[in-house]
C-alpha atoms as a PDB file:
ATOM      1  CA  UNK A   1      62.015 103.676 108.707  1.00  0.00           C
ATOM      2  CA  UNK A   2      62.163 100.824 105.627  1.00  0.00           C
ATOM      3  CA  UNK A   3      62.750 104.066 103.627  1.00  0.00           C
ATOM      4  CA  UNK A   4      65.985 105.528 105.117  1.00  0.00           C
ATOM      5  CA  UNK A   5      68.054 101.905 103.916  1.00  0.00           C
ATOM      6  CA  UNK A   6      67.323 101.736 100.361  1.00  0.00           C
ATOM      7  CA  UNK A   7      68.368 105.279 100.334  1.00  0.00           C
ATOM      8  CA  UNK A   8      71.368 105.752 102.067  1.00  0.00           C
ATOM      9  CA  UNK A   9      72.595 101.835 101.153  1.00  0.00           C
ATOM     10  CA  UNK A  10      71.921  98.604 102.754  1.00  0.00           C
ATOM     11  CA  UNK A  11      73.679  96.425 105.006  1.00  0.00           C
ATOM     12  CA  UNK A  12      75.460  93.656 103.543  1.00  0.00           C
ATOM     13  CA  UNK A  13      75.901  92.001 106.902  1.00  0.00           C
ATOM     14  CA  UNK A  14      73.306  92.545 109.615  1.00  0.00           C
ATOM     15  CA  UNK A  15      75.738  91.546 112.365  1.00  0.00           C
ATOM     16  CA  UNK A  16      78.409  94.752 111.453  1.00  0.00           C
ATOM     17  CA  UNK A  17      77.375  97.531 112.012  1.00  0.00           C
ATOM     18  CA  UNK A  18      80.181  99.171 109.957  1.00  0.00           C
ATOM     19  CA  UNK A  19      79.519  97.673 106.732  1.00  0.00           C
ATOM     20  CA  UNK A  20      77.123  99.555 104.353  1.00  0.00           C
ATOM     21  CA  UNK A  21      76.891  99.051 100.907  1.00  0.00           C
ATOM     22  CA  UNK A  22      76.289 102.704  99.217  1.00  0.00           C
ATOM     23  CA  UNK A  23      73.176 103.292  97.080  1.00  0.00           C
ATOM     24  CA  UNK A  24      74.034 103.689  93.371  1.00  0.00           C
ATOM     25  CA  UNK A  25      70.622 105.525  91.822  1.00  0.00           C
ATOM     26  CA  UNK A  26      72.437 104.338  88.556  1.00  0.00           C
ATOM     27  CA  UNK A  27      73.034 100.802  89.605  1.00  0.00           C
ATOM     28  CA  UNK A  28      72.273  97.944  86.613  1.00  0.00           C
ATOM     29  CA  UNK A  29      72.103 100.942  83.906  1.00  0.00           C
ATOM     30  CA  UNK A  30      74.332 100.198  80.765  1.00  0.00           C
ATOM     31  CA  UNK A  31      74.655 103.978  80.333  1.00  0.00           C
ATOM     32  CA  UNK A  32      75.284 107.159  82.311  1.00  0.00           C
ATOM     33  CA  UNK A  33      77.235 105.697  85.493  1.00  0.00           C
ATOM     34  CA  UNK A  34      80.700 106.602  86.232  1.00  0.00           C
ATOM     35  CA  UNK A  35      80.912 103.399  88.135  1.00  0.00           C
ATOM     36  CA  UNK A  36      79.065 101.230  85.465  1.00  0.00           C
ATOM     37  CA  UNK A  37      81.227 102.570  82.572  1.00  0.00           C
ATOM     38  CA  UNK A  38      85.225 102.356  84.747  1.00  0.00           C
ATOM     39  CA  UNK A  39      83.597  98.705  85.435  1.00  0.00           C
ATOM     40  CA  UNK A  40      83.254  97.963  81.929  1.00  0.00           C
ATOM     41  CA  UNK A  41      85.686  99.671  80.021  1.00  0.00           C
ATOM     42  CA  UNK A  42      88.637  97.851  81.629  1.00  0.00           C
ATOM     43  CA  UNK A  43      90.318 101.240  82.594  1.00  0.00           C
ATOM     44  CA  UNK A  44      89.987 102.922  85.703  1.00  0.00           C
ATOM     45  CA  UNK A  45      87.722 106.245  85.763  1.00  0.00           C
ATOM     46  CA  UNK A  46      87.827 109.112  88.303  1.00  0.00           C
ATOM     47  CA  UNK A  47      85.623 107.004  90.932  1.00  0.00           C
ATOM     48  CA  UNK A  48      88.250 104.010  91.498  1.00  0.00           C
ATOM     49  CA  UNK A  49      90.833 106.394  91.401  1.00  0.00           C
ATOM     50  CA  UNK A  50      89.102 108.715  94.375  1.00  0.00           C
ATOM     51  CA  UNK A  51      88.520 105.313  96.488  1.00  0.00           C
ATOM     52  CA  UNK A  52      91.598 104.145  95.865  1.00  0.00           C
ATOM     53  CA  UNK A  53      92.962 107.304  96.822  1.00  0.00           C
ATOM     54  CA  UNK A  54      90.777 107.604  99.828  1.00  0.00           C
ATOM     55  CA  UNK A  55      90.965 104.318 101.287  1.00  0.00           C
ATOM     56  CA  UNK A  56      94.557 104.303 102.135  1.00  0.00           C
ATOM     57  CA  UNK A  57      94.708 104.267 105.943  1.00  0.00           C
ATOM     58  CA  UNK A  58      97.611 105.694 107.664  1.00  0.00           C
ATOM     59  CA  UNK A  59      98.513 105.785 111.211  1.00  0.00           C
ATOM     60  CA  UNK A  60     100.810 108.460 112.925  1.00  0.00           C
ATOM     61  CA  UNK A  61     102.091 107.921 116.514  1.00  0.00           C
ATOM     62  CA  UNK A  62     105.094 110.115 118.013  1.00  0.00           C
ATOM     63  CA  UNK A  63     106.775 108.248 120.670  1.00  0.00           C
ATOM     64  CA  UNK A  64     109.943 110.160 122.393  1.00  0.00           C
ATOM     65  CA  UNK A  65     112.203 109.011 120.019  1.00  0.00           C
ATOM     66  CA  UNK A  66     110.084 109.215 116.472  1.00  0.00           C
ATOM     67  CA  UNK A  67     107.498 109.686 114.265  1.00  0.00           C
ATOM     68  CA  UNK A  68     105.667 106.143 113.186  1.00  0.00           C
ATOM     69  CA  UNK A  69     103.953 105.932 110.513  1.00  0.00           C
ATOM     70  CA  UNK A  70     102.074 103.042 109.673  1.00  0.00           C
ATOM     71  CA  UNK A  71      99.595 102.125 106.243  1.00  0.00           C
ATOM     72  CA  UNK A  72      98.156  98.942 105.796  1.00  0.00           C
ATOM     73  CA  UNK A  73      98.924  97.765 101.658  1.00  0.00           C
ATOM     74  CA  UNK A  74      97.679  94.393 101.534  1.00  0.00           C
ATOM     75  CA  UNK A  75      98.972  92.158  98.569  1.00  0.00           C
ATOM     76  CA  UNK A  76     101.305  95.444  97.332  1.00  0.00           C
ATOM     77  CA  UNK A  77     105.134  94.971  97.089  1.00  0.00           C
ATOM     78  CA  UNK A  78     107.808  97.289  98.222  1.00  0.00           C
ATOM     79  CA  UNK A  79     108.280  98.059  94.985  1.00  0.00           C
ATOM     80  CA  UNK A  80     104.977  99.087  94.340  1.00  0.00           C
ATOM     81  CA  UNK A  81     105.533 101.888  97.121  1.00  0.00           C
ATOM     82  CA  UNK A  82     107.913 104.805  97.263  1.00  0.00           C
ATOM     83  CA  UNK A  83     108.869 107.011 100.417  1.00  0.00           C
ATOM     84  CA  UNK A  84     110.264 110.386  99.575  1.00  0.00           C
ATOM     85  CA  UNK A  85     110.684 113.817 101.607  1.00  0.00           C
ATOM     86  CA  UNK A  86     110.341 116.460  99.901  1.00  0.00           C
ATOM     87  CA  UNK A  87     111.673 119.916 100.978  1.00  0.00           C
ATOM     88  CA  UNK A  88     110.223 121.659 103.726  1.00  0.00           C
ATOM     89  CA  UNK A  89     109.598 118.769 105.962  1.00  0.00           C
ATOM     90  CA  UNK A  90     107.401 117.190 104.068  1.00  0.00           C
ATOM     91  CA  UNK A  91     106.826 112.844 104.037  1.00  0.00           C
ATOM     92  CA  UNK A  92     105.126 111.298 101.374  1.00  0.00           C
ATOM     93  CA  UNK A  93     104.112 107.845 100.198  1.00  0.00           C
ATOM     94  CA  UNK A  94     102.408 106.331  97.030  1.00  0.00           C
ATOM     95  CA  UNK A  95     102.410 103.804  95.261  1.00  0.00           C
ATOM     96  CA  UNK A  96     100.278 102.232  93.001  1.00  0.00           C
ATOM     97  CA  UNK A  97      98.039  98.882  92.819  1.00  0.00           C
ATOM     98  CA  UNK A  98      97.421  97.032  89.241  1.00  0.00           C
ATOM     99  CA  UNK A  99      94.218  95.721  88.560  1.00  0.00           C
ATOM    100  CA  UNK A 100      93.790  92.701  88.044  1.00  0.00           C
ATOM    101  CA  UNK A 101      94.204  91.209  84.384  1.00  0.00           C
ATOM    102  CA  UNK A 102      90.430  90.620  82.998  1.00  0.00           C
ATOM    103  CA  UNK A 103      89.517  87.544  81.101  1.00  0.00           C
ATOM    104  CA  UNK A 104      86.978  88.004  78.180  1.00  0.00           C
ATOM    105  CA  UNK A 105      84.381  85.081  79.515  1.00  0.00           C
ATOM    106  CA  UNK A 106      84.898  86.256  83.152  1.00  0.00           C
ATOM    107  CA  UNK A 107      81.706  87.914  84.861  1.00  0.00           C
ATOM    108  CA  UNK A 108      82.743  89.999  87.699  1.00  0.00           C
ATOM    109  CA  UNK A 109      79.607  89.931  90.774  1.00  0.00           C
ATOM    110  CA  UNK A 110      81.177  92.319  93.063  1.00  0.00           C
ATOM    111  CA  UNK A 111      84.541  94.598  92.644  1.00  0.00           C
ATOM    112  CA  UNK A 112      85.237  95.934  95.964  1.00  0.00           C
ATOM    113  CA  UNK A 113      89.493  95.899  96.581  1.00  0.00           C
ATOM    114  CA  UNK A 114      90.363  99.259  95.103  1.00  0.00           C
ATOM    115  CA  UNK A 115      92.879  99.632  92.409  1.00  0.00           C
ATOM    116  CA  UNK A 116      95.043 102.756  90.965  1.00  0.00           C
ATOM    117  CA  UNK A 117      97.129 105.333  92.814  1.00  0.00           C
ATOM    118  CA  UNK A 118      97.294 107.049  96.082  1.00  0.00           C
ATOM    119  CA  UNK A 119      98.900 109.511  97.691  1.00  0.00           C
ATOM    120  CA  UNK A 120      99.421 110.691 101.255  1.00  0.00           C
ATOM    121  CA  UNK A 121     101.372 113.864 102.530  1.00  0.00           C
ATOM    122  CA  UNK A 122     102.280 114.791 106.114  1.00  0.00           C
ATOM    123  CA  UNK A 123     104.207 117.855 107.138  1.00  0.00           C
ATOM    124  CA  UNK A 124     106.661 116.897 110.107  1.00  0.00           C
ATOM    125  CA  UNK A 125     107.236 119.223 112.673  1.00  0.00           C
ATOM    126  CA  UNK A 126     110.950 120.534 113.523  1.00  0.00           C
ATOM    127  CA  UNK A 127     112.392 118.406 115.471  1.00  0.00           C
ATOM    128  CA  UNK A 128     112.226 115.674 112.524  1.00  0.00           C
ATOM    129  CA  UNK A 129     115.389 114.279 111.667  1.00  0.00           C
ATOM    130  CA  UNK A 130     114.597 113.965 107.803  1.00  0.00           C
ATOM    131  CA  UNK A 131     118.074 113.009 106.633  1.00  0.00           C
ATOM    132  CA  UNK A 132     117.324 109.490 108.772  1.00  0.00           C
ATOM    133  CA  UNK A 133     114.117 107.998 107.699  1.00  0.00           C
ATOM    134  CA  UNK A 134     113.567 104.651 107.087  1.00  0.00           C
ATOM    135  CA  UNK A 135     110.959 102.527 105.779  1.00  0.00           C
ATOM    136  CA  UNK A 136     110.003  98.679 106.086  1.00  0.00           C
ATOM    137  CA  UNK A 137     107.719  96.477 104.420  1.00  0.00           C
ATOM    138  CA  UNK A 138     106.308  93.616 105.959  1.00  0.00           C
ATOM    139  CA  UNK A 139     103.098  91.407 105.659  1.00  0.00           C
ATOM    140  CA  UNK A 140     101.532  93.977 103.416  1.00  0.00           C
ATOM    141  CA  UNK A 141     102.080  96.872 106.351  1.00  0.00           C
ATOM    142  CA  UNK A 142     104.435  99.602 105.818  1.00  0.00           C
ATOM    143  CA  UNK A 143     106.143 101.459 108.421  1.00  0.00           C
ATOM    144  CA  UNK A 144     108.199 104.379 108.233  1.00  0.00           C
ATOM    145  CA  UNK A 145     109.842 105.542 111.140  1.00  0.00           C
ATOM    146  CA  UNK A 146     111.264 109.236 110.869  1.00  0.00           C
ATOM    147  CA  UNK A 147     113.601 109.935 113.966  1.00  0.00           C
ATOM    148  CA  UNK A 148     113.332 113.107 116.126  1.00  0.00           C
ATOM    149  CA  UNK A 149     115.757 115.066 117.321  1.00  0.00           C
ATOM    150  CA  UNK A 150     116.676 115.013 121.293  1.00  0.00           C
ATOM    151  CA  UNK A 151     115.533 117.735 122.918  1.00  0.00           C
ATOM    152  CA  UNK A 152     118.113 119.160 125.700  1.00  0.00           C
ATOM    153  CA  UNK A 153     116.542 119.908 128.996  1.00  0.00           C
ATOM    154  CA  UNK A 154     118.412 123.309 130.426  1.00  0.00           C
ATOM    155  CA  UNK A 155     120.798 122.657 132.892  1.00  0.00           C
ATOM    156  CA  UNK A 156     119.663 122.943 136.389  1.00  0.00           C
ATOM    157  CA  UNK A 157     121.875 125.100 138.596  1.00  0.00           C
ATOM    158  CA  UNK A 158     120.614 125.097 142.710  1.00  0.00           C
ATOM    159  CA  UNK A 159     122.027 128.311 144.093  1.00  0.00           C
ATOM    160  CA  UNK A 160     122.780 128.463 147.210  1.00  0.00           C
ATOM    161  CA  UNK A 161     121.047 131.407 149.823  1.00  0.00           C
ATOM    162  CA  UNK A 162     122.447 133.405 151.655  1.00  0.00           C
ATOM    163  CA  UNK A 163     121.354 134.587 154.402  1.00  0.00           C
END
């Protein structure tokens, strides 16, 4: 059982159970690690950009009036973050977060807020009223609230029997 940890990553805090640091085979290598040379070189290589890209959470709820959407973009301004529909029903949000300047004589012990673009796409279904979304940004969450169109229930005629 001590073996199944160090593989799959350790926990950095035994009291969550949701936090697990990943095992990096390459970790404290000057050479061959993706993650060793985007740390070092200052820019950001394909692995930031994937986590970055990954870690944006986004909740959808449909209520009977809308679509909510809601993504959690702590320390981003609206700004940083666009809203667009494109053609075909389709809602989608970026943005992107800077990373943070470097100094020459800092020494970094732990980078773990992710930094670079995402990108999230959701196709709306018909009764999306496109033409009347809005967005709002406040205390670093996002919502974006695309209105539906009101559905008619038929008309209801009782007829009377004869008999």
């Amino acid at each position: 059982m001590a073996l199944i940890p160090q593989i799959f990553g350790q926990r950095s805090n035994v009291f969550d159970p949701f936090s697990l640091d990943v095992w990096d085979p390459f970790q404290g290598w000057p050479f061959n690690s993706p993650r060793s040379l985007a740390d070092r070189s200052g820019t950001s290589g394909a692995l930031s950009e994937t986590s970055a890209f990954a870690n944006t959470r986004i909740d959808w709820k449909e209520t009977p009036e809308a679509h909510v959407f809601k993504a959690d973009l702590p320390g981003m301004k609206k700004e940083e973050v666009k809203v667009e529909v494109e053609e075909g029903r389709v809602l989608q949000i970026s943005g992107e977060r800077s990373k943070e300047h470097e100094e020459k004589n800092d020494k970094w012990h732990r980078v773990e807020r992710s930094s670079g673009k995402f990108l999230r796409r959701f196709r709306l279904p018909e009764s999306a009223k496109m033409d009347r979304v809005k967005a709002t940004m406040e205390n670093g969450v996002l919502t974006v609230t695309v209105p539906k169109e009101e559905v008619k229930k038929p008309e209801v005629k009782a007829i009377e029997v004869s008999g």
